[in-house]
C-alpha atoms as a PDB file:
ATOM      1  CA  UNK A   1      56.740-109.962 143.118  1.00  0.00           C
ATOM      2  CA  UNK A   2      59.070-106.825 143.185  1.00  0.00           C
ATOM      3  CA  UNK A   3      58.397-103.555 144.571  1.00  0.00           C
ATOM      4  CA  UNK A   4      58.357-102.402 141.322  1.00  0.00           C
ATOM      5  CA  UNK A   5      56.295-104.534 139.819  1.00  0.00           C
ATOM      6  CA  UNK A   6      53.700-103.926 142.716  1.00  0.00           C
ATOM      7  CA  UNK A   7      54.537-100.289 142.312  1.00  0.00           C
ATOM      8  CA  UNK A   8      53.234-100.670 138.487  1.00  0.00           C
ATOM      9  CA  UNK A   9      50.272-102.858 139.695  1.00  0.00           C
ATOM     10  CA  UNK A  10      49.207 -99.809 141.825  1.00  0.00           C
ATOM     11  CA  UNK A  11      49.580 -97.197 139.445  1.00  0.00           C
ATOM     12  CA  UNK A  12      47.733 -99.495 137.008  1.00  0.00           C
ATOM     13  CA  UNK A  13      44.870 -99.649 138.807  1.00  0.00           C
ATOM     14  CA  UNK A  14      44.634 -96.161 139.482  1.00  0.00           C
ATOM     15  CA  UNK A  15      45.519 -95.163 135.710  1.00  0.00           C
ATOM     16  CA  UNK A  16      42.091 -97.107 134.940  1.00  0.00           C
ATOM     17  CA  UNK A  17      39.920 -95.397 137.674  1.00  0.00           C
ATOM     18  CA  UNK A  18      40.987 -92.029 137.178  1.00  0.00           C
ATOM     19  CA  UNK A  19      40.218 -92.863 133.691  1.00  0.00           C
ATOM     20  CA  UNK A  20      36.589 -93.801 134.156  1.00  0.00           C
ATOM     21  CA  UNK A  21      36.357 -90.892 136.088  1.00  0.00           C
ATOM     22  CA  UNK A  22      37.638 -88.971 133.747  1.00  0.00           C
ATOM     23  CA  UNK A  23      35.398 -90.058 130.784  1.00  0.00           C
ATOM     24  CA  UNK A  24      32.561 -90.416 133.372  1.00  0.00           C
ATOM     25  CA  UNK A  25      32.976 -86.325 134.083  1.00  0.00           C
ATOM     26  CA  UNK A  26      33.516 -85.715 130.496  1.00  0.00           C
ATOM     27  CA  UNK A  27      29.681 -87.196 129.860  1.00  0.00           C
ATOM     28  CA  UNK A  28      28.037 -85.882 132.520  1.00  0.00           C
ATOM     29  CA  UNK A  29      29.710 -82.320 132.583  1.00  0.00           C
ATOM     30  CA  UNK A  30      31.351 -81.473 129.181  1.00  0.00           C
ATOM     31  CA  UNK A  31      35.342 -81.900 127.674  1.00  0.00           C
ATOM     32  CA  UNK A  32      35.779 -78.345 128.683  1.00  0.00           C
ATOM     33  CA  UNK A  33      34.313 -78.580 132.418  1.00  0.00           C
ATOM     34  CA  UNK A  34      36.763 -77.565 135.423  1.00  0.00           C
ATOM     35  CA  UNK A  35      35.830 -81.220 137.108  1.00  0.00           C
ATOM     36  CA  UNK A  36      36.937 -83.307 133.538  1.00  0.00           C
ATOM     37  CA  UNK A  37      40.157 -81.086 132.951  1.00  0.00           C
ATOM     38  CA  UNK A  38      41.404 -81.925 136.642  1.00  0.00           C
ATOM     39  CA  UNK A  39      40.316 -85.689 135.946  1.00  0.00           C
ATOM     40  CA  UNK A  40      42.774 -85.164 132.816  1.00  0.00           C
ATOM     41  CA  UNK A  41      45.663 -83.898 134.908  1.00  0.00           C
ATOM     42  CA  UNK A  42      45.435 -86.491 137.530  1.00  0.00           C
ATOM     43  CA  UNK A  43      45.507 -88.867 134.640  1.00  0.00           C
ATOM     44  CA  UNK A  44      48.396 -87.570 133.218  1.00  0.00           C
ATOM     45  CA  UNK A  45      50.396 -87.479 136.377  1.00  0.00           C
ATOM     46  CA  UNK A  46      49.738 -90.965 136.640  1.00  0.00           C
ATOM     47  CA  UNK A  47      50.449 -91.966 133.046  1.00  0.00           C
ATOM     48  CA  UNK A  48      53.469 -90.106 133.376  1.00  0.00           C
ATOM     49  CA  UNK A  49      54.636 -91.541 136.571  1.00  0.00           C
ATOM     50  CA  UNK A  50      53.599 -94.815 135.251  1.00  0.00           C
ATOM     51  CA  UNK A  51      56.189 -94.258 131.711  1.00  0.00           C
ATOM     52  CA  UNK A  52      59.048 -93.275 133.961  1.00  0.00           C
ATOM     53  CA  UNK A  53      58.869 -96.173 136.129  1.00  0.00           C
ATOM     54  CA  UNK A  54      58.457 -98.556 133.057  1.00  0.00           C
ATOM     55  CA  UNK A  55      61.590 -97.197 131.528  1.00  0.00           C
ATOM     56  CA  UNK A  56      63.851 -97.495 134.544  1.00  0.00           C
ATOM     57  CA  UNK A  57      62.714-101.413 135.189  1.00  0.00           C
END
């Protein structure tokens, strides 16, 4: 296995925890609570992270 394919394993993972988190927050708080929109972000980074490292391999 590559680095980068262990590099996409990793952000994989944590793509579908922040995004359990994320809907997790959005049940318990609200769409528009301070707690879900930083779940958002974080999930964002990651799925953007996740698109650029797709496209270079």
């Amino acid at each position: 296995m590559t680095i980068q394919e262990i590099t996409i394993n990793k952000i994989e993972r944590k793509i579908r925890l922040l995004r359990k988190k994320m809907i997790n927050a959005a049940d318990v708080k609200g769409l528009n609570h301070p707690h879900t929109i930083k779940r958002s972000q974080q999930l964002d980074s990651q799925l953007n992270s996740y698109q650029r490292i797709k496209s270079i391999v």
